[in-house]
N, C-alpha and C. Protein backbone atom coordinates (compact mmCIF):
# COMPACT_ATOMS: atom_id res chain seq x y z
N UNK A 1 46.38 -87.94 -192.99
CA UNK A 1 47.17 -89.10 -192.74
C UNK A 1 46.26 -90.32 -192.73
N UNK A 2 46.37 -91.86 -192.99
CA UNK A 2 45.50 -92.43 -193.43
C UNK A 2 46.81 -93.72 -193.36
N UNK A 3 45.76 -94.65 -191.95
CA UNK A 3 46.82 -95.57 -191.44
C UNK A 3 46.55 -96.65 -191.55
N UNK A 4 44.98 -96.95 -192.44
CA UNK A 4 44.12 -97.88 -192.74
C UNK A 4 44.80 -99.50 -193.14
N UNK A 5 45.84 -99.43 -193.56
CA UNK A 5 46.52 -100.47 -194.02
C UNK A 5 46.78 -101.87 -193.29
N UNK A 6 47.78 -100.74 -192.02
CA UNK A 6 47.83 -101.58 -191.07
C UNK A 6 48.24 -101.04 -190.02
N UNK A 7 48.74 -101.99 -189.12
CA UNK A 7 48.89 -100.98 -187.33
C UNK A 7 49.96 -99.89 -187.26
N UNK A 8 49.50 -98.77 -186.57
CA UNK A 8 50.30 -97.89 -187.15
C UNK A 8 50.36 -96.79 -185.91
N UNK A 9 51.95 -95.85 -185.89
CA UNK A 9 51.73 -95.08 -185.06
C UNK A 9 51.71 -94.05 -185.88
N UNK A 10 50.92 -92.47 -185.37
CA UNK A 10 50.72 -91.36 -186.19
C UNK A 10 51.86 -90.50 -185.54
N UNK A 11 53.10 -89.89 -185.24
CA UNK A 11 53.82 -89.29 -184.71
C UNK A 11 53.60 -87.81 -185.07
N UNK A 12 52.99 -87.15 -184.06
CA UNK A 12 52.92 -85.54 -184.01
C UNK A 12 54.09 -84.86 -183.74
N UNK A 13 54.72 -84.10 -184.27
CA UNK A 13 55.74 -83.31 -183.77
C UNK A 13 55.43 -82.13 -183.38
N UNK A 14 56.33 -81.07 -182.66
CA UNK A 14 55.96 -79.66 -182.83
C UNK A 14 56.11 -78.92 -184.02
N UNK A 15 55.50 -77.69 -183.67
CA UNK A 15 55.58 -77.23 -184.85
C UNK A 15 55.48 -75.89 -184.64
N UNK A 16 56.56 -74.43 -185.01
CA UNK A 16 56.26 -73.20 -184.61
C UNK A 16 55.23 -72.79 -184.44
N UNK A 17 53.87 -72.94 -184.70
CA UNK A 17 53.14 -72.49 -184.50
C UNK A 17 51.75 -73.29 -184.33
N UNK A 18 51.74 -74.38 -183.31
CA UNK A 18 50.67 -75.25 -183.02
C UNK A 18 50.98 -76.38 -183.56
N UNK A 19 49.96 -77.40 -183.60
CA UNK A 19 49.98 -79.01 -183.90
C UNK A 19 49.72 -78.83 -185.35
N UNK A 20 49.11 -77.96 -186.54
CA UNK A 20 48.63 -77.69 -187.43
C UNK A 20 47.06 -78.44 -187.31
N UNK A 21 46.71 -78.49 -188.94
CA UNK A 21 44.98 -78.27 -188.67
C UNK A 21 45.44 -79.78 -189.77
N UNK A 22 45.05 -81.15 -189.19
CA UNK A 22 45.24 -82.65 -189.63
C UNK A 22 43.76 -83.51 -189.60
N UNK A 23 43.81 -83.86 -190.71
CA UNK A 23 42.72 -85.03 -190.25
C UNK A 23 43.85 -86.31 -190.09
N UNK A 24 43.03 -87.52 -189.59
CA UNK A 24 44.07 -88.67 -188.95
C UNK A 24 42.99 -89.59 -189.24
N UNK A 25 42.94 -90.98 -190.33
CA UNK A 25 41.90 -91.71 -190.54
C UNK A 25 43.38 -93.02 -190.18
N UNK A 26 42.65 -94.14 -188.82
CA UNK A 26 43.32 -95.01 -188.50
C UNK A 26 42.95 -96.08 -189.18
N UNK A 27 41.62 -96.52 -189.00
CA UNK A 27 40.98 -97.58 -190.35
C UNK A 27 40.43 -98.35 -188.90
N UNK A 28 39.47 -99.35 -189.70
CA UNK A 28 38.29 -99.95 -189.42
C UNK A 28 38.11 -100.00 -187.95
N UNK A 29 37.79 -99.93 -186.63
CA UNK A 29 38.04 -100.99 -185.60
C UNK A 29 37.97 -102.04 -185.50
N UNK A 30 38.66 -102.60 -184.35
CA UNK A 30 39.21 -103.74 -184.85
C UNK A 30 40.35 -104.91 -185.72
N UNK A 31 39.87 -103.97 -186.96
CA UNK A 31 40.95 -104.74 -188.06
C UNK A 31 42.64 -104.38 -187.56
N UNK A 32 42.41 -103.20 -186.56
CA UNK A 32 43.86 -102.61 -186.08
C UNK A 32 44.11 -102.54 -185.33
N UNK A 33 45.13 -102.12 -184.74
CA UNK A 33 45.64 -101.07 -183.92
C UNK A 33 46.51 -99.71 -183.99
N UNK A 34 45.34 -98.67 -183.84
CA UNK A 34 45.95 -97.19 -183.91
C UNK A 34 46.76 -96.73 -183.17
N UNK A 35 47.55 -95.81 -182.96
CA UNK A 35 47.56 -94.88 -182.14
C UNK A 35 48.30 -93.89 -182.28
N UNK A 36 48.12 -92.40 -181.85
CA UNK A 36 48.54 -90.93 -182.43
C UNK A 36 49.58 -90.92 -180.75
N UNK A 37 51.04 -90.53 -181.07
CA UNK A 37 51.60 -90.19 -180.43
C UNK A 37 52.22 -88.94 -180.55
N UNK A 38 51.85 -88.20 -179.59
CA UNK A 38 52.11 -86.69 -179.01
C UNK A 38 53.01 -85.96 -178.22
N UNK A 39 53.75 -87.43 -177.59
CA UNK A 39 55.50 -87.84 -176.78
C UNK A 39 56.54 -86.70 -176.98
N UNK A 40 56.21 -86.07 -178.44
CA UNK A 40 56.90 -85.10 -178.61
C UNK A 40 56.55 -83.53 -178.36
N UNK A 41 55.23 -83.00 -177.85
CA UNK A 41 55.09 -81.97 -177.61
C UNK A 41 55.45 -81.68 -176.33
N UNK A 42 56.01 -80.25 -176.33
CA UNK A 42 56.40 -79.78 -175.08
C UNK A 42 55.34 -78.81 -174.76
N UNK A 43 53.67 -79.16 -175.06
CA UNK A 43 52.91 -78.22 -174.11
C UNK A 43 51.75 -79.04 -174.17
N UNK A 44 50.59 -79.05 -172.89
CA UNK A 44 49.27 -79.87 -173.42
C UNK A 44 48.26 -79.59 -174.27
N UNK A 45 47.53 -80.66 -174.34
CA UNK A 45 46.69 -80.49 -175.81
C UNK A 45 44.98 -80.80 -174.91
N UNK A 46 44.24 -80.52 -176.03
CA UNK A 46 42.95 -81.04 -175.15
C UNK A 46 41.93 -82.14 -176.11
N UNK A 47 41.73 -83.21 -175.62
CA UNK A 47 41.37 -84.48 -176.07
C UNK A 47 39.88 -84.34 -175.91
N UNK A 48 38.98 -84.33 -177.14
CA UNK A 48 38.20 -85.03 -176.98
C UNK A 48 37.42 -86.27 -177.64
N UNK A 49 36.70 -86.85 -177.30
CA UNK A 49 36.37 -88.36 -178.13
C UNK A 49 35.08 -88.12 -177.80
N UNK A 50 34.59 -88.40 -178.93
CA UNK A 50 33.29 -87.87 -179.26
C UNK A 50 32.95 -89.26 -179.91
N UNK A 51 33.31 -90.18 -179.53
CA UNK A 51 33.13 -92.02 -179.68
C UNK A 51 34.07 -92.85 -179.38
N UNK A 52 33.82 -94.25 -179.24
CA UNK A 52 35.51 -94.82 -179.15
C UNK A 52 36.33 -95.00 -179.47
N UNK A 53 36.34 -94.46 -181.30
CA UNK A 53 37.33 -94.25 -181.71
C UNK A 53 37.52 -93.04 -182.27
N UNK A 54 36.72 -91.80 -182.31
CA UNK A 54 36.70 -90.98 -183.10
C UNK A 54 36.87 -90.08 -182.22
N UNK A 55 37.65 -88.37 -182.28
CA UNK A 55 37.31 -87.19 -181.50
C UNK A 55 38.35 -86.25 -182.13
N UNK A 56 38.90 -85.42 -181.25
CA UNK A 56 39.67 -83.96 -181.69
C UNK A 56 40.90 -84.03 -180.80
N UNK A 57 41.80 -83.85 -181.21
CA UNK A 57 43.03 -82.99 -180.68
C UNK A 57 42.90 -81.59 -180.92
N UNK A 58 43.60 -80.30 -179.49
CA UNK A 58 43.09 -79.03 -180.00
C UNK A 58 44.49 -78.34 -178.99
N UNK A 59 44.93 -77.64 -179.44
CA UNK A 59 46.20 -76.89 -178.68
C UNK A 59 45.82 -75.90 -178.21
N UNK A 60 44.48 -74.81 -178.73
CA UNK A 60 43.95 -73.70 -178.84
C UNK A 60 43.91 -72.99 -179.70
N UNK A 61 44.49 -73.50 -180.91
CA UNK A 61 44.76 -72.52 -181.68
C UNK A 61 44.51 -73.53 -183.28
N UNK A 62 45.04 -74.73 -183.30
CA UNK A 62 44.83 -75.50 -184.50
C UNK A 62 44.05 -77.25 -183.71
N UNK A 63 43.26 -77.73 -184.26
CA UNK A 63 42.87 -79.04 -184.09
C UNK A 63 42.81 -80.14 -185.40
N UNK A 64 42.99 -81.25 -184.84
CA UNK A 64 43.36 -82.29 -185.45
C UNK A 64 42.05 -83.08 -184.93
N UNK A 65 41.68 -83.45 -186.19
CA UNK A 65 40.18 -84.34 -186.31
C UNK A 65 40.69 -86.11 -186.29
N UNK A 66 40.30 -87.28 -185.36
CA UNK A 66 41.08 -88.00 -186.02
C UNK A 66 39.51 -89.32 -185.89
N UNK A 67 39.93 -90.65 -186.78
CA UNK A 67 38.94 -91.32 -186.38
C UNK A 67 39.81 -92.96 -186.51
N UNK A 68 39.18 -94.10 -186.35
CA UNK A 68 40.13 -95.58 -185.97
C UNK A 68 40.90 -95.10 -185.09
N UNK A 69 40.73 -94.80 -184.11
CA UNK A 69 42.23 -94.28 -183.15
C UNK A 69 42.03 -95.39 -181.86
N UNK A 70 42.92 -95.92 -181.66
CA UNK A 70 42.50 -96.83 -180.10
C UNK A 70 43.48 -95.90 -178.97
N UNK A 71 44.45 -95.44 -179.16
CA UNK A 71 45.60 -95.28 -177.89
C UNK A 71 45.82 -93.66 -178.38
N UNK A 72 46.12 -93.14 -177.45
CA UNK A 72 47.13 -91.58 -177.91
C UNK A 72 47.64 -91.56 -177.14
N UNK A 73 49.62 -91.18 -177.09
CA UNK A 73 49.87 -91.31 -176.20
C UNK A 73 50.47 -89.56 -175.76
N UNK A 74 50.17 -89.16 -174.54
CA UNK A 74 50.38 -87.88 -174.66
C UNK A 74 51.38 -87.04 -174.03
N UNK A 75 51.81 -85.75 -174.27
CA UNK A 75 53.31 -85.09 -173.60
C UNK A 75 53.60 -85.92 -172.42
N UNK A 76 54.91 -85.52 -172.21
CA UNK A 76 55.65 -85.62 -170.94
C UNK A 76 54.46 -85.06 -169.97
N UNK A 77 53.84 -83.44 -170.10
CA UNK A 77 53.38 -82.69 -169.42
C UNK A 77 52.12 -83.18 -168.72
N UNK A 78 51.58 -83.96 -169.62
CA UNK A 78 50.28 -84.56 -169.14
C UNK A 78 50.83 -86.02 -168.92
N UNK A 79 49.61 -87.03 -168.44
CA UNK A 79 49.02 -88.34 -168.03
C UNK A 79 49.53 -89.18 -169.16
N UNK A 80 50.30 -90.43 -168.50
CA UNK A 80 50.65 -91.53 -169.59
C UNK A 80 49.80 -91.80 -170.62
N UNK A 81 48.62 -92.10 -171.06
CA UNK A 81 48.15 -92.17 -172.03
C UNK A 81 46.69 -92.09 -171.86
N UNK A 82 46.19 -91.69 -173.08
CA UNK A 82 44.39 -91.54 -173.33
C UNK A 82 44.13 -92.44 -174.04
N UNK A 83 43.11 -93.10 -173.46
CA UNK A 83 42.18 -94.33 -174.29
C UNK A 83 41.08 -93.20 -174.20
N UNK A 84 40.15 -93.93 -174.82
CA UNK A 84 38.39 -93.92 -174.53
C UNK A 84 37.91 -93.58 -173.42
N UNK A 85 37.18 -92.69 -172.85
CA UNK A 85 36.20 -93.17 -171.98
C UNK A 85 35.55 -94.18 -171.53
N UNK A 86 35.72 -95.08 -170.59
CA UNK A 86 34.63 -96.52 -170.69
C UNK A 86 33.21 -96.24 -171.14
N UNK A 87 32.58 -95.26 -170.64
CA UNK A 87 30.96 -95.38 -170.94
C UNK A 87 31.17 -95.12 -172.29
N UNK A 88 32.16 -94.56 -173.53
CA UNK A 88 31.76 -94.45 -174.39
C UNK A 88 32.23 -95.57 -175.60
N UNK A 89 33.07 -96.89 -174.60
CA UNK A 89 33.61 -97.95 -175.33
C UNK A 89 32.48 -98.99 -175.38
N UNK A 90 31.32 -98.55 -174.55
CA UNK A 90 30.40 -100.02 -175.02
C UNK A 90 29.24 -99.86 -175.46
């Protein structure tokens, strides 16, 4: 998926059998605003950011690589939303 254009939401749905296996390119920082919404899964996922805009979505079973990402917003099941880490936004 490739959101480079302009501001954009990435909408994950479920899916019988995991999130599937996605790359997610948001585009430049800055020039945008990303963000991958997950609003629709009914189980949690595990986030990591491995920079401030770059990291993994992972269900256990399939992961989603994504990078330009500013916001994700995640299940009902979990916490209103994931940004960044601060120590890893500056």
């Amino acid at each position: 998926m490739d959101g480079s254009q302009h501001d954009g939401v990435f909408v994950l749905k479920p899916r019988l059998l995991g999130v599937g296996e996605d790359k997610i390119i948001g585009g430049p920082s800055g020039q945008s605003y990303q963000k991958i919404d997950l609003s629709q899964l009914t189980y949690p996922v595990d986030i990591d950011w491995s920079s401030p805009d770059c990291g993994s979505i992972t269900d256990g079973a399939d992961t989603i690589v994504f990078q330009g990402v500013d916001e994700i917003i995640l299940p009902p099941c979990m916490r209103e939303a994931a940004s960044p880490p601060t120590e890893l936004a500056s």
